[in-house]
N, C-alpha and C. Protein backbone atom coordinates (compact mmCIF):
# COMPACT_ATOMS: atom_id res chain seq x y z
N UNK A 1 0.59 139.48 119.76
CA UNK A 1 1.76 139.63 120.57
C UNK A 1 2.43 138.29 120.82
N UNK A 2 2.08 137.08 119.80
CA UNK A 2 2.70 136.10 120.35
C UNK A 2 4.15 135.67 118.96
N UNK A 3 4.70 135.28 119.16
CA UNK A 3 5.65 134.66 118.07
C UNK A 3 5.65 133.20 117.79
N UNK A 4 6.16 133.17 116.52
CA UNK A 4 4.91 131.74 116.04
C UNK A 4 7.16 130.91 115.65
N UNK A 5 6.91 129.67 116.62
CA UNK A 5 8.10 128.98 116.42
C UNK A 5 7.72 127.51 116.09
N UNK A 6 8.19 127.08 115.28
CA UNK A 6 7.92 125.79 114.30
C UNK A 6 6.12 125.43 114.15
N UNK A 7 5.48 127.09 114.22
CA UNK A 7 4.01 127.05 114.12
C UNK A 7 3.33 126.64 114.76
N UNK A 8 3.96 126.87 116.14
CA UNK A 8 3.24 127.14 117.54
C UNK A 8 3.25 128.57 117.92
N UNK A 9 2.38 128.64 118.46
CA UNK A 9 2.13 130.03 118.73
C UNK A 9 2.96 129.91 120.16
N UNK A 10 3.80 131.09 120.44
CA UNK A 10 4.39 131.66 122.08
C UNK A 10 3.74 132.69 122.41
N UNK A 11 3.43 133.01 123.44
CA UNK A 11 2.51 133.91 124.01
C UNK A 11 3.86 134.99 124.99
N UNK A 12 4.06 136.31 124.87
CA UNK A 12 5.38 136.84 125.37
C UNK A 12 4.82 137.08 126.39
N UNK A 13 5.89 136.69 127.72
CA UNK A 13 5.57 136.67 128.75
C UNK A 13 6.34 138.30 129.22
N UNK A 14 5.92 138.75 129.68
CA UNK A 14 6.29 140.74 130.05
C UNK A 14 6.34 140.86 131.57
N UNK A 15 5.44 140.50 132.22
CA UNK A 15 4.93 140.46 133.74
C UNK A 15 5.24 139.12 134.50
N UNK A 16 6.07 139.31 135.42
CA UNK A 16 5.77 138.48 136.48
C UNK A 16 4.84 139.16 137.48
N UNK A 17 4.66 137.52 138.05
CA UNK A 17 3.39 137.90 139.31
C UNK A 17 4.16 138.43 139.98
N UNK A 18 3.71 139.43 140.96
CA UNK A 18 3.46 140.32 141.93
C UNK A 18 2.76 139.55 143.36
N UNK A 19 4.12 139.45 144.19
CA UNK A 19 3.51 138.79 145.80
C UNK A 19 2.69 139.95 146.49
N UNK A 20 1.59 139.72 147.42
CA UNK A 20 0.85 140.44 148.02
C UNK A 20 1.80 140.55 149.32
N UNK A 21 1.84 142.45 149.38
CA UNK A 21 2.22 142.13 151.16
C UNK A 21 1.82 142.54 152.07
N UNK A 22 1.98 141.46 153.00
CA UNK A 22 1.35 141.23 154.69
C UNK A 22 2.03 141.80 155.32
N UNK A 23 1.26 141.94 156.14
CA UNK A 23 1.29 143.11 157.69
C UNK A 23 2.16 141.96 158.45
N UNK A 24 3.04 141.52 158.72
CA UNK A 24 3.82 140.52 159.60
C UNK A 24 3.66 141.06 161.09
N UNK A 25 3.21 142.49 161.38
CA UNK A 25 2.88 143.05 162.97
C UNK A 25 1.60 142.26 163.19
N UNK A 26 0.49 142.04 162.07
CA UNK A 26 -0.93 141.42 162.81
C UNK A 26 -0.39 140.06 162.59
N UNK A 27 0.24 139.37 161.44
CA UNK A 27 0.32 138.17 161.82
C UNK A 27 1.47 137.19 163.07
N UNK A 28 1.97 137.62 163.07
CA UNK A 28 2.94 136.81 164.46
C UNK A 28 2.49 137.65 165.70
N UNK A 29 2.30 136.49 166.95
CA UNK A 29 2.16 137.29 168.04
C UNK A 29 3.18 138.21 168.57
N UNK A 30 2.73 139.05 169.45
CA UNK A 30 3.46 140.37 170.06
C UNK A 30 4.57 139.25 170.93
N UNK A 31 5.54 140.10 171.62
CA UNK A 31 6.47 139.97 172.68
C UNK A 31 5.95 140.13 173.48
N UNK A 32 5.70 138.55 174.34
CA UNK A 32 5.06 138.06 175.58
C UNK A 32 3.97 137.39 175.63
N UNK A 33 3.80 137.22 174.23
CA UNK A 33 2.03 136.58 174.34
C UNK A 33 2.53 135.14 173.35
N UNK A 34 2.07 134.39 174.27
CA UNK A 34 1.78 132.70 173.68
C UNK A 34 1.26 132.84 172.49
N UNK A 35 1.72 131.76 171.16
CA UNK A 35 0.88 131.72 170.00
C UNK A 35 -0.10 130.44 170.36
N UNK A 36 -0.66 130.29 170.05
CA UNK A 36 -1.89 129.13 169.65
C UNK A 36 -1.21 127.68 170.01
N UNK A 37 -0.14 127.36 168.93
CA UNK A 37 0.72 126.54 168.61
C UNK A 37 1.49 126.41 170.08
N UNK A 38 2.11 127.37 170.69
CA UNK A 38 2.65 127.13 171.64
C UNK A 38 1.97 126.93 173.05
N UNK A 39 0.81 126.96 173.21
CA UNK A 39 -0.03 126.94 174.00
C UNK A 39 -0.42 125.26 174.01
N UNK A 40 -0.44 124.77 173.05
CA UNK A 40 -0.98 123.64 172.52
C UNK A 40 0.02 122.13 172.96
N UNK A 41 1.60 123.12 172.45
CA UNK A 41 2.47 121.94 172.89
C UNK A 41 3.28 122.43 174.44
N UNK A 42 2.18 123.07 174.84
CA UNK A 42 2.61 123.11 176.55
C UNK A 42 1.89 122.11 176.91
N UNK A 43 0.45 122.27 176.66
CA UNK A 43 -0.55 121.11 177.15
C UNK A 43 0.25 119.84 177.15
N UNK A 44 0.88 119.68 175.24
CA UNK A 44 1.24 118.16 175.34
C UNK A 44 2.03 117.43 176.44
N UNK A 45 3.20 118.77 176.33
CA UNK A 45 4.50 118.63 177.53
C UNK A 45 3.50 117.75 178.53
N UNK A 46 2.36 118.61 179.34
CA UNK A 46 2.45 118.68 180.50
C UNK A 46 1.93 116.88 180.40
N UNK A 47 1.16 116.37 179.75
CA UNK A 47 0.02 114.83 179.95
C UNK A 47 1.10 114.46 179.58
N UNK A 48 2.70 114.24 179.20
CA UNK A 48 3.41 113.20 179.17
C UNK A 48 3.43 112.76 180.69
N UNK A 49 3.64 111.35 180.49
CA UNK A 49 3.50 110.23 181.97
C UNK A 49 4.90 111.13 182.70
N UNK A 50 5.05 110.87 183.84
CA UNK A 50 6.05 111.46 184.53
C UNK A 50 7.12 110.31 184.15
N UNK A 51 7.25 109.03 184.25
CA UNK A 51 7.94 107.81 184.72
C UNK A 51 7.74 107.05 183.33
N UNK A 52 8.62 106.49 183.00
CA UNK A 52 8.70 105.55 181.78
C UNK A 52 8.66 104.06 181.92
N UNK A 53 7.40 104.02 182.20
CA UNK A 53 6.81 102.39 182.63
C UNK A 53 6.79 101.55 181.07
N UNK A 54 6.77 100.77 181.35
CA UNK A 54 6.66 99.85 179.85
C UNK A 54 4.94 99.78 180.18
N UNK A 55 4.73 99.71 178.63
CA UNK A 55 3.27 99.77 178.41
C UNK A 55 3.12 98.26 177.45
N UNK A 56 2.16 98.24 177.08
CA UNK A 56 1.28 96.55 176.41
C UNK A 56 0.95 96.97 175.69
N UNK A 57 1.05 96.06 174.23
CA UNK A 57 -0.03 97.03 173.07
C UNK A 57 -1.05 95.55 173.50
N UNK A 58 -2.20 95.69 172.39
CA UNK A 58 -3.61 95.04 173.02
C UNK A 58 -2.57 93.74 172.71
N UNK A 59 -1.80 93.58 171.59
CA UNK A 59 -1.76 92.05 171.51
C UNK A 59 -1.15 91.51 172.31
N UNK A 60 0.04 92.43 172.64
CA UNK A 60 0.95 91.39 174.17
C UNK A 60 -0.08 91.29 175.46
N UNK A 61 -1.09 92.32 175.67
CA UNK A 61 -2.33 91.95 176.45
C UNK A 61 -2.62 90.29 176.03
N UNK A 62 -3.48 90.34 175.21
CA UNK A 62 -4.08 88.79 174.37
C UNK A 62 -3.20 87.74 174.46
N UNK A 63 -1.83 88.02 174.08
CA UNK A 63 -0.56 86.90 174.14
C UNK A 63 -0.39 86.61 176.41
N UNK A 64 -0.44 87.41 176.95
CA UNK A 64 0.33 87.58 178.13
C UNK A 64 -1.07 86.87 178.45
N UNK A 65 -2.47 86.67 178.38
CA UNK A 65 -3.61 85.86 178.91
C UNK A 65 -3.93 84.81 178.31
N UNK A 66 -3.52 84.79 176.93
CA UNK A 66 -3.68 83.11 176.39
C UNK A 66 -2.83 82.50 176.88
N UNK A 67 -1.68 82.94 177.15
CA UNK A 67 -0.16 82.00 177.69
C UNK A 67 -0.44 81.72 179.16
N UNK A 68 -0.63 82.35 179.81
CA UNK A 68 -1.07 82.62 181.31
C UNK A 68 0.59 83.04 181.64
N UNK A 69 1.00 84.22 181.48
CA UNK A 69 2.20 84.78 181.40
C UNK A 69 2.30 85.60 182.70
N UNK A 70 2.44 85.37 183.92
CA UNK A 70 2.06 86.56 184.69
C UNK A 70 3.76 87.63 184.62
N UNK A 71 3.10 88.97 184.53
CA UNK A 71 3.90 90.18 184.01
C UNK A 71 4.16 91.08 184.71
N UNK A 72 4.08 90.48 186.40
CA UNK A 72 4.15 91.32 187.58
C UNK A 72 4.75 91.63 188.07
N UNK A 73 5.24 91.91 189.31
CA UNK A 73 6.63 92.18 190.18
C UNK A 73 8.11 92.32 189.71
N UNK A 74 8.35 91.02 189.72
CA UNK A 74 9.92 90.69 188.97
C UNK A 74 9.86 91.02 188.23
N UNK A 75 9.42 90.25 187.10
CA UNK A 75 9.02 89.95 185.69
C UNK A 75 9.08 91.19 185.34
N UNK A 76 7.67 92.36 185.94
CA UNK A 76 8.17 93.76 185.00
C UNK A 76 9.20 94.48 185.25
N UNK A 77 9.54 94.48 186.91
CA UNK A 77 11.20 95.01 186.74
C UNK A 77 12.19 94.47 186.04
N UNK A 78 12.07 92.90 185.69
CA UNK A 78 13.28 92.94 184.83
C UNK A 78 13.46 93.20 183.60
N UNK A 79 12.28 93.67 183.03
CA UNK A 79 12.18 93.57 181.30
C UNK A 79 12.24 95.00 181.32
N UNK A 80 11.77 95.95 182.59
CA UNK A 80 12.56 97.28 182.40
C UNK A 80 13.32 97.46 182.46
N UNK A 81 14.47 97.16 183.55
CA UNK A 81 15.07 97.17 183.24
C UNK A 81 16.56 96.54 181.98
N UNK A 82 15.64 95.88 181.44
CA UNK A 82 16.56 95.74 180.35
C UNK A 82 15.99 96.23 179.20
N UNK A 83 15.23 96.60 179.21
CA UNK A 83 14.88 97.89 178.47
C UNK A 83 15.51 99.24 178.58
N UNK A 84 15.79 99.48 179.66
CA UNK A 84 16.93 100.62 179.81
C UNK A 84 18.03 100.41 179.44
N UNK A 85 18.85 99.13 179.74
CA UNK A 85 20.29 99.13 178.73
C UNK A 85 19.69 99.34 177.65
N UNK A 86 18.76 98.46 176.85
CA UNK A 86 18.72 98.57 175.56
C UNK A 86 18.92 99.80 175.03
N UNK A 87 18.13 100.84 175.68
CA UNK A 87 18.00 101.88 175.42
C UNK A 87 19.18 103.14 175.28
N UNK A 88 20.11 102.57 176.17
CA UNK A 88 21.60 103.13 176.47
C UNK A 88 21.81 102.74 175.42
N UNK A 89 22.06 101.29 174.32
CA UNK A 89 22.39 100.54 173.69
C UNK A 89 22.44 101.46 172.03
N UNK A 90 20.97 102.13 172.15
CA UNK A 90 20.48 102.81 171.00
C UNK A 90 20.20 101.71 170.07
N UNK A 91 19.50 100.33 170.91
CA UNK A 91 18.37 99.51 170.08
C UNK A 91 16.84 99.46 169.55
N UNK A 92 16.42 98.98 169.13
CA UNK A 92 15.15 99.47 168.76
C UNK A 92 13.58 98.99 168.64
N UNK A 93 14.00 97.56 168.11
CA UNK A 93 13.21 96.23 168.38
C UNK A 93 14.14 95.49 169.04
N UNK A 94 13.48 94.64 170.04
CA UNK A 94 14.34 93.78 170.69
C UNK A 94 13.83 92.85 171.14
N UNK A 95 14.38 91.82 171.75
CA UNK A 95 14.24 90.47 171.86
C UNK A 95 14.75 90.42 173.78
N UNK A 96 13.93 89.95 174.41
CA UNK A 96 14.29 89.93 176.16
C UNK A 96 13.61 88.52 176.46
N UNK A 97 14.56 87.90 176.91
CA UNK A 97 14.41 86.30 177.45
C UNK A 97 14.40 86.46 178.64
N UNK A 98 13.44 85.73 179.48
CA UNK A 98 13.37 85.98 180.70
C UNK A 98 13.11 84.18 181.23
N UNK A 99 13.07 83.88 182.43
CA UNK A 99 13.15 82.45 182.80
C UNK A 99 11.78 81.77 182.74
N UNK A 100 10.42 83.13 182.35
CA UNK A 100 9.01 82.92 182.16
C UNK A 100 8.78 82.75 180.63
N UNK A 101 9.49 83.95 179.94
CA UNK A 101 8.64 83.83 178.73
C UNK A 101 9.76 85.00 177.80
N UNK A 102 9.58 84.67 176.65
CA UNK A 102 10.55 85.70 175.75
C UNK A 102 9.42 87.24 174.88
N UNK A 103 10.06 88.00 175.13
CA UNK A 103 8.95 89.49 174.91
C UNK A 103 9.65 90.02 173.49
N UNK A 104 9.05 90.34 172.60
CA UNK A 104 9.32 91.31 171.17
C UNK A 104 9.08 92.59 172.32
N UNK A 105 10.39 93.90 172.08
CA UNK A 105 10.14 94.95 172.43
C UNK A 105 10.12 95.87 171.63
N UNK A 106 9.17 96.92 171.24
CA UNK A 106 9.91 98.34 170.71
C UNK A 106 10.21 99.35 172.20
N UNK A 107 11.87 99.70 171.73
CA UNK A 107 12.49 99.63 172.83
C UNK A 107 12.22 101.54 173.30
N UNK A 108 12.08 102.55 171.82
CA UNK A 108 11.83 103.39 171.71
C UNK A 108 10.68 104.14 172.46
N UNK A 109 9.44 103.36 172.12
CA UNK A 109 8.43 103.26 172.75
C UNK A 109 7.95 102.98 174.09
N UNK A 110 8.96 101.74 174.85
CA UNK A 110 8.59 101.12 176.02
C UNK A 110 7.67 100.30 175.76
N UNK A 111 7.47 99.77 175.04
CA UNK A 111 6.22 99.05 174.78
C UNK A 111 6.46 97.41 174.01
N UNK A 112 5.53 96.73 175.13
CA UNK A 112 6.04 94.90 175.08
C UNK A 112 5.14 94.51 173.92
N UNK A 113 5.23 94.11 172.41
CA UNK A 113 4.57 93.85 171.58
C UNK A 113 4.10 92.69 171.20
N UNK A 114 4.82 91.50 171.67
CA UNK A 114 4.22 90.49 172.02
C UNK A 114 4.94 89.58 172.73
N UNK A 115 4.52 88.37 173.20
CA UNK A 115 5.28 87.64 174.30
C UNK A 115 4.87 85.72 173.71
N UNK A 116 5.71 85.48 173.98
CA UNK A 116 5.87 83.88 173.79
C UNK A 116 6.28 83.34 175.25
N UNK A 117 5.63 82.42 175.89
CA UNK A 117 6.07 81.48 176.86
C UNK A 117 6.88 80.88 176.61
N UNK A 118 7.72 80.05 178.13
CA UNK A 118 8.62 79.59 177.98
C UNK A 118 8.50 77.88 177.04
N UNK A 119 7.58 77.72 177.57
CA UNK A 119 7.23 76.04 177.05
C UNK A 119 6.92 76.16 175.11
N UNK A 120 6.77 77.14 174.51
CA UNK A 120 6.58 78.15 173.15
C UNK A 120 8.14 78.20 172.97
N UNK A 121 8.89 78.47 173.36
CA UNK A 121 9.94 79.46 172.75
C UNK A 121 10.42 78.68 171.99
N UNK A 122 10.92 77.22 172.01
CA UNK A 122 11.93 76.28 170.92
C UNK A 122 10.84 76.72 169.72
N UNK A 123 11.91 76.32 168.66
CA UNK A 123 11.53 76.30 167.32
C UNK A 123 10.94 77.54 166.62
N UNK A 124 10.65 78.72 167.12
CA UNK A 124 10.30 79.64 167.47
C UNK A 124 11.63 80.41 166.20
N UNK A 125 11.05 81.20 165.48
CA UNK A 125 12.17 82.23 164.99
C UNK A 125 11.97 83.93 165.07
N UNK A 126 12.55 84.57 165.36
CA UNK A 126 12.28 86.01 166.18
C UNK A 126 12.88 86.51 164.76
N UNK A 127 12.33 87.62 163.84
CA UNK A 127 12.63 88.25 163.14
C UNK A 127 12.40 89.57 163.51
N UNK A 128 13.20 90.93 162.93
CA UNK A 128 12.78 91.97 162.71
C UNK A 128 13.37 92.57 164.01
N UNK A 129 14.51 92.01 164.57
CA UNK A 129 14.95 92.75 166.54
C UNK A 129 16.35 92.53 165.90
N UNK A 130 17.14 93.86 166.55
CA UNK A 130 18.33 94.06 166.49
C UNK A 130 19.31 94.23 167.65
N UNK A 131 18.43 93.47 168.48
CA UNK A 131 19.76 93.19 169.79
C UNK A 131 18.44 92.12 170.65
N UNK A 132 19.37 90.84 171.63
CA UNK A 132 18.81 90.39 172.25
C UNK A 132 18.96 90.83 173.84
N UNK A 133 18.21 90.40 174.75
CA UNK A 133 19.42 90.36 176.31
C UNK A 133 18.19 89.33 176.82
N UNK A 134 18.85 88.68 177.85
CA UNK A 134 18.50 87.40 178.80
C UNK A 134 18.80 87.66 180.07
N UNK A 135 17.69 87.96 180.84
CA UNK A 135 17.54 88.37 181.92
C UNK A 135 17.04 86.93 183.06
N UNK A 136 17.43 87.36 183.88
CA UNK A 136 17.43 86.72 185.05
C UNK A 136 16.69 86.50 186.29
């Protein structure tokens, strides 16, 4: 049953496959009942932080104690808040000068990725940030 073209054999194809069919009543849940999946990203909802604090990855930890950078009071209100323009801004990595020390931000995240002191900052070249701000 096959036909022979430049003396290859073709094998005639007659049948396509045939899909198996499912019961779509047992597989999707009923009306009113949570699936699995949705149960799952309720949980997530709920453990998001309430408040959008800026967080440390370990290295701006390590950078903020080798420098002796303190990252307290002022200091973290002001880098949040300029993290919030940024954020109005629709920036992404960023660059925040402050009168202590200059911070790499991912601005998306909230999160200070590393930090240079002030007595550090000359000569210093900041790559990879697409907006600066200099806070006060």
């Amino acid at each position: 049953m096959s036909k022979a073209i430049n003396n290859i054999l073709i094998p005639n194809v007659t049948k396509t496959p045939q899909h198996k069919k499912v019961d779509a009543e047992n597989r999707l849940p009923k009306q009113g009942q949570d699936s699995e999946f949705s149960k799952l990203l309720g949980n997530l909802e709920e453990s998001k932080p309430l408040h959008s604090g800026i967080n440390l990855s370990s290295h701006a930890v390590k950078r903020l104690a080798e420098r002796k950078i303190d990252f307290n009071g002022d200091e973290y209100t002001k880098i949040k808040d300029a993290v919030d323009k940024l954020k109005e801004k629709g920036s992404q990595n960023s660059l925040v000068v402050s009168d202590k020390a200059a911070y790499i931000i991912d601005v998306q995240n909230n999160k200070v990725i590393t930090a240079v002191d002030k007595d550090s900052m000359t000569e210093n070249v900041f790559t990879k940030i697409d907006s600066t701000v200099f806070v006060n």
